[in-house]
Every structure is written in C-alpha cells, then in structure tokens.
PDB file of N, CA and C in Angstrom:
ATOM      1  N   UNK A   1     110.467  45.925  -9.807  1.00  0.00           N
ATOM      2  CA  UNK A   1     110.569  46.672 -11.047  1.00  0.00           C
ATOM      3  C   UNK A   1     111.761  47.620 -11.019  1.00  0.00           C
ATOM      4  N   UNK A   2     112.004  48.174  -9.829  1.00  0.00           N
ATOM      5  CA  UNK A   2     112.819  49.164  -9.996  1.00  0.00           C
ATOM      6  C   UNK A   2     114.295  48.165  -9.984  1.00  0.00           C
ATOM      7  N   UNK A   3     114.643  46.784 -10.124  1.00  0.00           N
ATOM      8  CA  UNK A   3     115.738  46.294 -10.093  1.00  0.00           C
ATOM      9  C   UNK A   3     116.047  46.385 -11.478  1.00  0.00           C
ATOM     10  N   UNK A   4     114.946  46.256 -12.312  1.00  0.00           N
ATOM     11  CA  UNK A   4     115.200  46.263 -13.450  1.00  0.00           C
ATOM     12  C   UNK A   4     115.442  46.996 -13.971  1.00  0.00           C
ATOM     13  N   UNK A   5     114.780  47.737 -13.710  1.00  0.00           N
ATOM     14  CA  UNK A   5     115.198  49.662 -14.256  1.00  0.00           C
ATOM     15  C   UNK A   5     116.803  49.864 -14.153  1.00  0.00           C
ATOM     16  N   UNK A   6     117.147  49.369 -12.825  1.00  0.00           N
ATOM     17  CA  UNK A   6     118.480  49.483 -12.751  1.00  0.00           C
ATOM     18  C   UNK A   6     119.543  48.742 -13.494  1.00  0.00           C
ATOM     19  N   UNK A   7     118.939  47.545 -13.876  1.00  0.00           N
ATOM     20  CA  UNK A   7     119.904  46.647 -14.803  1.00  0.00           C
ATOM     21  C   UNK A   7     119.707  47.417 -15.988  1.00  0.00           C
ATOM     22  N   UNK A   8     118.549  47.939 -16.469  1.00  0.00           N
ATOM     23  CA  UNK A   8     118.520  48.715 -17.570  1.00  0.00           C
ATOM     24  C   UNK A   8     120.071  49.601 -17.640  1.00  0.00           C
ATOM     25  N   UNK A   9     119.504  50.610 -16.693  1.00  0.00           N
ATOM     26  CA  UNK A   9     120.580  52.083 -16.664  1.00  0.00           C
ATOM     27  C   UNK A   9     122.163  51.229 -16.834  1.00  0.00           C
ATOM     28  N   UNK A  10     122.078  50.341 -15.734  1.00  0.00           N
ATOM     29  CA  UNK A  10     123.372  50.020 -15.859  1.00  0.00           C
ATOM     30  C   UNK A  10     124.272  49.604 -17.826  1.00  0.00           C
ATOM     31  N   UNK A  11     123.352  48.819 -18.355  1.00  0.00           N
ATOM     32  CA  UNK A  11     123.608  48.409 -19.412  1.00  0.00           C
ATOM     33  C   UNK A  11     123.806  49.938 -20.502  1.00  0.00           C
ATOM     34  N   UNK A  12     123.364  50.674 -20.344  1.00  0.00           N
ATOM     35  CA  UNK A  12     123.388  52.156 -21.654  1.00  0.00           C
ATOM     36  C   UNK A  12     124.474  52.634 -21.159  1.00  0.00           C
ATOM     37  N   UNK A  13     124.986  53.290 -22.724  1.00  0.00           N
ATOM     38  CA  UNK A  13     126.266  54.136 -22.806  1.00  0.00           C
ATOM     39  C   UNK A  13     126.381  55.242 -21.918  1.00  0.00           C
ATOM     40  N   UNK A  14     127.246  55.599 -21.938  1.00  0.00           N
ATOM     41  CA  UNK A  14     127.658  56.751 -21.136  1.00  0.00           C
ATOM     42  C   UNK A  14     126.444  57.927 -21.963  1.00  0.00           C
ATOM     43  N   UNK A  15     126.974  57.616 -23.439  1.00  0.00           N
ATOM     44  CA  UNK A  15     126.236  58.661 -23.955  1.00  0.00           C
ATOM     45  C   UNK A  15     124.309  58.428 -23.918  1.00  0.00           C
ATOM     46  N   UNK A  16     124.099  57.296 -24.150  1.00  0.00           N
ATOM     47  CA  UNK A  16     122.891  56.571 -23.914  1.00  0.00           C
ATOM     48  C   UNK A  16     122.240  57.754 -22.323  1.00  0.00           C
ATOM     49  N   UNK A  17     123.338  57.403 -21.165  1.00  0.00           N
ATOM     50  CA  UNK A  17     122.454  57.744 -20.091  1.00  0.00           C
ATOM     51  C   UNK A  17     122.014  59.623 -20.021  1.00  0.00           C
ATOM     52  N   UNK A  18     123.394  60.073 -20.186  1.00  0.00           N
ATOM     53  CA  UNK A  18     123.728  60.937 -20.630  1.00  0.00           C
ATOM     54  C   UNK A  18     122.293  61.960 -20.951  1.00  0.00           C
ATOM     55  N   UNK A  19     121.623  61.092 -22.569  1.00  0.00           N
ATOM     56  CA  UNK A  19     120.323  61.264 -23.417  1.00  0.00           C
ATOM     57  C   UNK A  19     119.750  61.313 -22.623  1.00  0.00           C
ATOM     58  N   UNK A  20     119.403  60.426 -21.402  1.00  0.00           N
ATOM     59  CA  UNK A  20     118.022  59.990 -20.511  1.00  0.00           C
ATOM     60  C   UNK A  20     117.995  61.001 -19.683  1.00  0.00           C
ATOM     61  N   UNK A  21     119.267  61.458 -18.732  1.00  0.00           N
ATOM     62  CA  UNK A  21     118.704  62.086 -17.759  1.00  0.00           C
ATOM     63  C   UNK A  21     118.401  63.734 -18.496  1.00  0.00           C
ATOM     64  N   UNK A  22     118.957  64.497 -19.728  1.00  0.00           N
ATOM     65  CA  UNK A  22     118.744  65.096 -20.309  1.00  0.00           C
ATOM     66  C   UNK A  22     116.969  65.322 -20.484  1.00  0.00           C
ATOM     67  N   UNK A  23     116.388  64.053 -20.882  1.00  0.00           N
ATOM     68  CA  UNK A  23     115.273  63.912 -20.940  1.00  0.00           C
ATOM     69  C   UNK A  23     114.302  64.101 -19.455  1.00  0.00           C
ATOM     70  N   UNK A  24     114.804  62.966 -18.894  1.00  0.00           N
ATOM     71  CA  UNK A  24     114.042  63.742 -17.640  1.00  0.00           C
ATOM     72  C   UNK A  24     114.294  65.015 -17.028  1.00  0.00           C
ATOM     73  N   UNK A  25     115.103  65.641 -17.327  1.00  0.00           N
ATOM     74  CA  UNK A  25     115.379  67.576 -16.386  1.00  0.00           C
ATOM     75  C   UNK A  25     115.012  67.903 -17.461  1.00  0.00           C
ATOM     76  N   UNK A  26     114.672  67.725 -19.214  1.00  0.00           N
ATOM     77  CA  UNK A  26     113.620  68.624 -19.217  1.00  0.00           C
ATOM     78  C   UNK A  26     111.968  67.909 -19.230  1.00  0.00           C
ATOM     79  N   UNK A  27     111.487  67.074 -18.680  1.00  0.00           N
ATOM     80  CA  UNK A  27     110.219  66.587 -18.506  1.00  0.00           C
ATOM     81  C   UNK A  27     109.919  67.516 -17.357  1.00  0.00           C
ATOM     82  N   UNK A  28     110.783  67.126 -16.267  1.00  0.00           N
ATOM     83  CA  UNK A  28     110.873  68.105 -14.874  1.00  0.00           C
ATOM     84  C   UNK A  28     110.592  69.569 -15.380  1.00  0.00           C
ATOM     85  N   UNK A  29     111.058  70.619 -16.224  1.00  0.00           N
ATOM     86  CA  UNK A  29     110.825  71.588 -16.686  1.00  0.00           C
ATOM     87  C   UNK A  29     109.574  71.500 -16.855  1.00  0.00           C
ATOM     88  N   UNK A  30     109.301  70.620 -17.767  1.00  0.00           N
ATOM     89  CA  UNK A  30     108.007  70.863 -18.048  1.00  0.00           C
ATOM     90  C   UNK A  30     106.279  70.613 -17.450  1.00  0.00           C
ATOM     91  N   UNK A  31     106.734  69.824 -16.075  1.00  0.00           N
ATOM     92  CA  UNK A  31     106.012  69.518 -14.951  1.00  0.00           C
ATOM     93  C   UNK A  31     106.059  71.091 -14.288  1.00  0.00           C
ATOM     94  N   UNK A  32     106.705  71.391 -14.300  1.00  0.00           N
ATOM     95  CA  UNK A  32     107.305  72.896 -13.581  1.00  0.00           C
ATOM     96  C   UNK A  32     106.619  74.229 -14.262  1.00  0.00           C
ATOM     97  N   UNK A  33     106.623  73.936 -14.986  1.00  0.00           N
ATOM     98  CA  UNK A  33     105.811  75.024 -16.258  1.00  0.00           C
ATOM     99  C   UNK A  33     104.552  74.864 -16.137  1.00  0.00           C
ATOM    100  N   UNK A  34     103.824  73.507 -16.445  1.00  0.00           N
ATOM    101  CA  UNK A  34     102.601  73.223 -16.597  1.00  0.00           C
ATOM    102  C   UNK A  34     101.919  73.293 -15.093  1.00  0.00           C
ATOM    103  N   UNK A  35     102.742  73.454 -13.888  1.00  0.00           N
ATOM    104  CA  UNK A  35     102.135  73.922 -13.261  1.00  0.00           C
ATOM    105  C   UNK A  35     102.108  74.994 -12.001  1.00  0.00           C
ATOM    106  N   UNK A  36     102.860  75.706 -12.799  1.00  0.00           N
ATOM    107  CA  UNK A  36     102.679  77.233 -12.366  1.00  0.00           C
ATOM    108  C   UNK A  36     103.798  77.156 -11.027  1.00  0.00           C
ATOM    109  N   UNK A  37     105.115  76.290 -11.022  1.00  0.00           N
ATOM    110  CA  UNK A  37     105.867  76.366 -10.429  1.00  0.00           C
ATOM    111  C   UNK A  37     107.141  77.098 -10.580  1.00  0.00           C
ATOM    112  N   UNK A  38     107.156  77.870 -12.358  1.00  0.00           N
ATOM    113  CA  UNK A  38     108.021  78.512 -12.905  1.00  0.00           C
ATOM    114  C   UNK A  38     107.620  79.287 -14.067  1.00  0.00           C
ATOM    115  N   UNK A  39     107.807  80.483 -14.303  1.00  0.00           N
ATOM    116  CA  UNK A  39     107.542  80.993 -15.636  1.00  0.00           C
ATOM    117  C   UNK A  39     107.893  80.690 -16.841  1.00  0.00           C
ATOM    118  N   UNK A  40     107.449  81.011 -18.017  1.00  0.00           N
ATOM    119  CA  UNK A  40     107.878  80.967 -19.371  1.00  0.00           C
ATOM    120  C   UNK A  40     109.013  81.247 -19.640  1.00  0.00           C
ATOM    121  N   UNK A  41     109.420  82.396 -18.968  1.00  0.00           N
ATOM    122  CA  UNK A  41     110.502  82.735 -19.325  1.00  0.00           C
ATOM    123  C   UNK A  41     112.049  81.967 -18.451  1.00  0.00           C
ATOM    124  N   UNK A  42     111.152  81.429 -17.558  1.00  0.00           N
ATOM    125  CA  UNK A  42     112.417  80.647 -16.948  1.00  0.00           C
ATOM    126  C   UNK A  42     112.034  79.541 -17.296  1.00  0.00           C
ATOM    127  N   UNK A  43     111.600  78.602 -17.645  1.00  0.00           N
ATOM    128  CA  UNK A  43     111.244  77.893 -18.199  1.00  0.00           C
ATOM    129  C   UNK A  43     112.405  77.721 -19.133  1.00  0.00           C
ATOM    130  N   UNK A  44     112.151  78.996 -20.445  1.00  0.00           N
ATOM    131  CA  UNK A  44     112.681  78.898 -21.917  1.00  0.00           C
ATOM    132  C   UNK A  44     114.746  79.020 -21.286  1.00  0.00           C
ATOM    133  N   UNK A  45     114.575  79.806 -20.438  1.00  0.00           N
ATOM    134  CA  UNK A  45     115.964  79.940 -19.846  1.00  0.00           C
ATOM    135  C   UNK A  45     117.069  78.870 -19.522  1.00  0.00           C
ATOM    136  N   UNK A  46     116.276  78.093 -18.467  1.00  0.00           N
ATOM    137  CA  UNK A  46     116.430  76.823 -17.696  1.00  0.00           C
ATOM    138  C   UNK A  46     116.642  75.700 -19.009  1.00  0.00           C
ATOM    139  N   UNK A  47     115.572  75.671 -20.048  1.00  0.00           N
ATOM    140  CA  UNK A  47     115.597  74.975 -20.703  1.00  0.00           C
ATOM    141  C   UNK A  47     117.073  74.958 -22.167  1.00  0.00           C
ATOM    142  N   UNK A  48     117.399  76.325 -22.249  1.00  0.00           N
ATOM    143  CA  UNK A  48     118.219  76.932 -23.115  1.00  0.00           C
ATOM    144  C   UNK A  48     119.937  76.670 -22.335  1.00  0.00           C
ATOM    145  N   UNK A  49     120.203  76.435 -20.960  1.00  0.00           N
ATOM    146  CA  UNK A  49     120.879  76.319 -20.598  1.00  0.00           C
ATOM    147  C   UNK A  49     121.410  74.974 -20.250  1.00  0.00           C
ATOM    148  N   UNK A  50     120.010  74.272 -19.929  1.00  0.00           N
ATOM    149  CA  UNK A  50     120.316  73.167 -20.042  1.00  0.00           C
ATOM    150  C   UNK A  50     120.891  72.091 -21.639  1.00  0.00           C
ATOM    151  N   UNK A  51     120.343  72.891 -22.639  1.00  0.00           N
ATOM    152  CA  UNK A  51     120.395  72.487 -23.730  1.00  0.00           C
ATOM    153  C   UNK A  51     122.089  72.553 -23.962  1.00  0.00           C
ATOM    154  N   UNK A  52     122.427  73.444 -23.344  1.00  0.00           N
ATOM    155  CA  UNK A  52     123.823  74.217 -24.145  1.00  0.00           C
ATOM    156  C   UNK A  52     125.051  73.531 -23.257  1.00  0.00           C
ATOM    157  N   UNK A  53     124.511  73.410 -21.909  1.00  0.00           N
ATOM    158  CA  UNK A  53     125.447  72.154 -21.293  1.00  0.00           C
ATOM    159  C   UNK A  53     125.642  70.985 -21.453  1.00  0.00           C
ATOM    160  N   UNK A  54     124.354  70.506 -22.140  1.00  0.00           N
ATOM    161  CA  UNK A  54     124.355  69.056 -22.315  1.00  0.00           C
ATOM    162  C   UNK A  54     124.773  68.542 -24.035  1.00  0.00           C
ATOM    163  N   UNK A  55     125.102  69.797 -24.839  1.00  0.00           N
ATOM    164  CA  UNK A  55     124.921  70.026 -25.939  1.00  0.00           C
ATOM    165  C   UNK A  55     123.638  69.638 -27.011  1.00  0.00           C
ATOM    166  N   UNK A  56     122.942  69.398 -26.871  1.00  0.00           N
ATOM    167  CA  UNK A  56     121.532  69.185 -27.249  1.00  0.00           C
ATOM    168  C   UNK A  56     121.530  70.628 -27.859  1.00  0.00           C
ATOM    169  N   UNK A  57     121.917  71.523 -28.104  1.00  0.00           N
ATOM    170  CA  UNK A  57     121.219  72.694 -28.580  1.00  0.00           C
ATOM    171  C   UNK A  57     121.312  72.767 -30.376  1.00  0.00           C
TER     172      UNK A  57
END
C-alpha cells in the first residue's frame, strides 16, 4: 500500500503536495491539542503561523 501512496504523491503538483502536507501539520496540531500535548494558545499560534507560511491564511 504504501507503494502506492507513493505513486500517488509522486503524480500531484507541486502545489497539490504542497495542500497535503499543509493538511497533515495541521491534523498533527490537532492530535496535539486534543491531547493535552500543547495548549490552545499554542495551538492557535502554531496554527496561525503555519497558515501564514504556507499562505493558507
């Protein structure tokens, strides 16, 4: 499975992957939050910074 995954990644845009891993660092945030591995407020921080680098904001 994971070969495929990789033929996946390989095939998406720059901007495509770009979207994805965006998505997973903030899922990760939110694994992180939900369990008491980071505060709200770093949380909203982490999440606000990440937004603004990746331009997502």
């Amino acid at each position: 499975m994971e070969q495929k995954e990789n033929r996946s990644w390989e095939n998406l845009s720059y901007e495509e992957k770009n979207h994805e891993l965006f998505l997973r660092q903030k899922a990760l945030l939110e694994e992180f939050l939900e369990r008491g591995a980071i505060s709200k407020a770093q949380y909203e921080k982490s999440l606000g910074d990440l937004m603004e680098k990746t331009g997502y904001a």
